[in-house]
Structures are given as structure tokens and as C-alpha cells.
Protein backbone atom coordinates (compact mmCIF):
# COMPACT_ATOMS: atom_id res chain seq x y z
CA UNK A 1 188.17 37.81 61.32
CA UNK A 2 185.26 35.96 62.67
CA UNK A 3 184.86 33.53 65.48
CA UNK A 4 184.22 30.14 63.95
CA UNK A 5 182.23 28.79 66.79
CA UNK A 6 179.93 31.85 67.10
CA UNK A 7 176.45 31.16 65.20
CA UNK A 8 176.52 33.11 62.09
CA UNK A 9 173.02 34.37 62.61
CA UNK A 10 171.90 35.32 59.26
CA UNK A 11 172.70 32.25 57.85
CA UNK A 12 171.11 30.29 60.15
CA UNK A 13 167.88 33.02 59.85
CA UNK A 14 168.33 31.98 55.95
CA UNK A 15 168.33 27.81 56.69
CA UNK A 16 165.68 27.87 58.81
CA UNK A 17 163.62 30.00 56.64
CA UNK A 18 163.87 27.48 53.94
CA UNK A 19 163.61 24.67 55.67
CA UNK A 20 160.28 25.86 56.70
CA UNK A 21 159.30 26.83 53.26
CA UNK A 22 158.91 30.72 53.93
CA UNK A 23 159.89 32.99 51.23
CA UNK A 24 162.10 36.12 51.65
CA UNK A 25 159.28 38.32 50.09
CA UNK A 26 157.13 37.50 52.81
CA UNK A 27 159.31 37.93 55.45
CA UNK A 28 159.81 41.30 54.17
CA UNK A 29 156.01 41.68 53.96
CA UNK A 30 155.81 40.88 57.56
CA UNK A 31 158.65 42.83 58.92
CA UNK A 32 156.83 46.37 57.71
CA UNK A 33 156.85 48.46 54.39
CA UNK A 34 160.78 49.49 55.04
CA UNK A 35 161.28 45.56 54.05
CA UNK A 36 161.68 44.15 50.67
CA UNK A 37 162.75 40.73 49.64
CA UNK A 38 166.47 42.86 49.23
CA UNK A 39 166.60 43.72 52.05
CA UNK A 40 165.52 40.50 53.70
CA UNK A 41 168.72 38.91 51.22
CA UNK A 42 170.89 41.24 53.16
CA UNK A 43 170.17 40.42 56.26
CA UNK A 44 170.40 36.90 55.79
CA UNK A 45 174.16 37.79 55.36
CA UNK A 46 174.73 39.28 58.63
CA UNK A 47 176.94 37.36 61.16
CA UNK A 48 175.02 38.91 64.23
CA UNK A 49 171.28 40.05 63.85
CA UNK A 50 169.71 42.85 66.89
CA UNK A 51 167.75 40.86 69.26
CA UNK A 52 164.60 43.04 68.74
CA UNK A 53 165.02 41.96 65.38
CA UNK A 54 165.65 38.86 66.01
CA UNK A 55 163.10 38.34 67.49
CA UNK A 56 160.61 39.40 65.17
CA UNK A 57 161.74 37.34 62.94
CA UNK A 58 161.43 34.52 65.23
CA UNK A 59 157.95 35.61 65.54
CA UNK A 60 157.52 35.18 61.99
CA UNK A 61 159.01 31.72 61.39
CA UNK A 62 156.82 30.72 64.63
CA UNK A 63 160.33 29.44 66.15
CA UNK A 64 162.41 30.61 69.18
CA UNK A 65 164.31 33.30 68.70
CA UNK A 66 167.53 31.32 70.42
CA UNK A 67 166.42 28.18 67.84
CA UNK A 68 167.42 30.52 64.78
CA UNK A 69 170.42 32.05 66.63
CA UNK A 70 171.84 28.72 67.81
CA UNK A 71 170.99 26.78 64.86
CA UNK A 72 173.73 24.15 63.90
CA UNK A 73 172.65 22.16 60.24
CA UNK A 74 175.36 19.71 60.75
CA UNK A 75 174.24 18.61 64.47
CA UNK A 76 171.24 18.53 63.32
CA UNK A 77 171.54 16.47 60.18
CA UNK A 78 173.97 14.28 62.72
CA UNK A 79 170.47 13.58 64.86
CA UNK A 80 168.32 12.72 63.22
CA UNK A 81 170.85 10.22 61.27
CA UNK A 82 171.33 9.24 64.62
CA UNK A 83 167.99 9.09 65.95
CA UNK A 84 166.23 7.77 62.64
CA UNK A 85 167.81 4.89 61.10
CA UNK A 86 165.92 1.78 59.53
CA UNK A 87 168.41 -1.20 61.09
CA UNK A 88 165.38 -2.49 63.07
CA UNK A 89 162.82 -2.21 59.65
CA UNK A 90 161.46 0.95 61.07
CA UNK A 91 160.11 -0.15 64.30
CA UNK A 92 162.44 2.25 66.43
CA UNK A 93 161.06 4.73 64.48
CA UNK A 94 157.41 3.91 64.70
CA UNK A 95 157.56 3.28 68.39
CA UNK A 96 159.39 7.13 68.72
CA UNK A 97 156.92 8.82 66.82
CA UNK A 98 153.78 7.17 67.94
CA UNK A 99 152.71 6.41 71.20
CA UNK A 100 149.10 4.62 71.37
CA UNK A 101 147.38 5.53 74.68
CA UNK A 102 144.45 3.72 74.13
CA UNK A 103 143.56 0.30 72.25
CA UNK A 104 142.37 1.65 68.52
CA UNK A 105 140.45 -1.67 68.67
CA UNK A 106 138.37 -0.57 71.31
CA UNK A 107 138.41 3.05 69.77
CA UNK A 108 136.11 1.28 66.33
CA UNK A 109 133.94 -1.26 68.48
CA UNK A 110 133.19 2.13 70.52
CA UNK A 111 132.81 4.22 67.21
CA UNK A 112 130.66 1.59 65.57
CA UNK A 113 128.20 1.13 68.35
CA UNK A 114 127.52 4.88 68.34
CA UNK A 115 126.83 4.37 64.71
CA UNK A 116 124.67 1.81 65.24
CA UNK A 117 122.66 3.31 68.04
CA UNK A 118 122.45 6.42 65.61
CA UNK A 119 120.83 4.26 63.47
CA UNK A 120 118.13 2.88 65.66
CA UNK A 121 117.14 5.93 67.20
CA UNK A 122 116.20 7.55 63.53
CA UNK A 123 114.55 4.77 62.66
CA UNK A 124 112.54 5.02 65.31
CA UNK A 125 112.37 8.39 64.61
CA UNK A 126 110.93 7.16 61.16
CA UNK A 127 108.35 4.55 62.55
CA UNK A 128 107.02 7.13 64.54
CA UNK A 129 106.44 9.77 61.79
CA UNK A 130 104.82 7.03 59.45
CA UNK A 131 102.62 5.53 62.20
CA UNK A 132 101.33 9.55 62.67
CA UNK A 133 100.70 9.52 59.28
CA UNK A 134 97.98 6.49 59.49
């Protein structure tokens, strides 16, 4: 009988591959030619995966190896219910995920008079050729 509070590592490998869109044929592809998408299926139903494969597979997903093994869905869904909530319109959210370090104001008046000095220097650039020409 399994421990209920010990990760069930497969199934966490499996979640986390889907979240992040990655097919089990291409895990397979990437694990070597002794992987096919079977295989990979198998795995995924393994309560404890080897650490050396573990951690390939982390390597694959681009994720910790201890993010797949201690992967919890329902504390995660519980965050970000948590965390991301509209009660204030959005504005907690907006102020979380974006955090202006400069004046974007300042950012366009710079950008436009870099455009604008662009400008004059080519048309000088111009005047020049045509005043050869004469």
C-alpha cells in the first residue's frame, strides 16, 4: 500500500508534461532510441522515478528535477486562486505581474526624438548628395 503523502512521481512527471504542452513521443525522442511514446506512458505510472532519470527528464521539460517530484496540482490550483483573484478589478494583479521601472512616457519622448534626429541627419545626408550633384 502506498504512502498517501509521498509524491507519486510519475504522475506528477505526466501533469507537468501537459501542462507545458510536451508530448510523450517527444519525450521519448529525447530520452534515446530505447524510448517510445509506450514506454514514456509507462513511466508516467510509476510512483517513484530513479533520480538519474529523473533528472533527465527534468532536463527535458526545462524544470527542476525536485519541481516534478514535489509537484502538488491542488496547492497549486489553491495559489494561484489565492494569489489571482479579480475583487480589486484586476489591479492586484496588474501591480504583481508588472513592475514599471522607468516612466514609459519618458521611454516615447526619448524614442521619438531619436526618430526625429534620424530624420534630420539623412536629410542632410540628402541635401548634401543633391548639392554634389549641381
Amino acid at each position: 500500500m502506498s504512502n498517501t503523502n509521498q509524491p507519486h512521481h510519475g504522475r506528477n512527471f505526466k501533469r507537468m508534461r501537459e501542462i507545458l504542452g510536451i508530448k510523450q513521443e517527444a519525450v521519448a525522442l529525447e530520452l534515446g532510441e530505447d524510448w517510445d511514446q509506450k514506454k514514456v506512458s509507462r513511466l508516467e505510472e510509476k510512483e517513484i522515478i530513479p533520480d538519474d532519470l529523473m533528472d533527465q527528464i527534468a532536463k527535458i521539460l526545462k524544470v527542476p528535477a525536485e519541481a516534478i517530484k514535489n509537484f502538488d496540482e491542488e496547492k497549486t490550483i489553491n495559489f494561484i486562486s489565492n494569489t489571482f483573484h479579480d475583487s480589486l478589478n484586476g489591479s492586484a494583479v496588474a501591480s504583481t505581474l508588472y513592475n514599471c521601472t522607468f516612466n514609459p512616457i519618458d521611454k516615447l519622448v526619448e524614442v521619438y526624438d531619436a526618430l526625429l534626429k534620424e530624420k534630420d541627419e539623412k536629410a542632410a545626408i540628402l541635401q548634401r548628395l543633391l548639392d554634389e550633384k549641381r
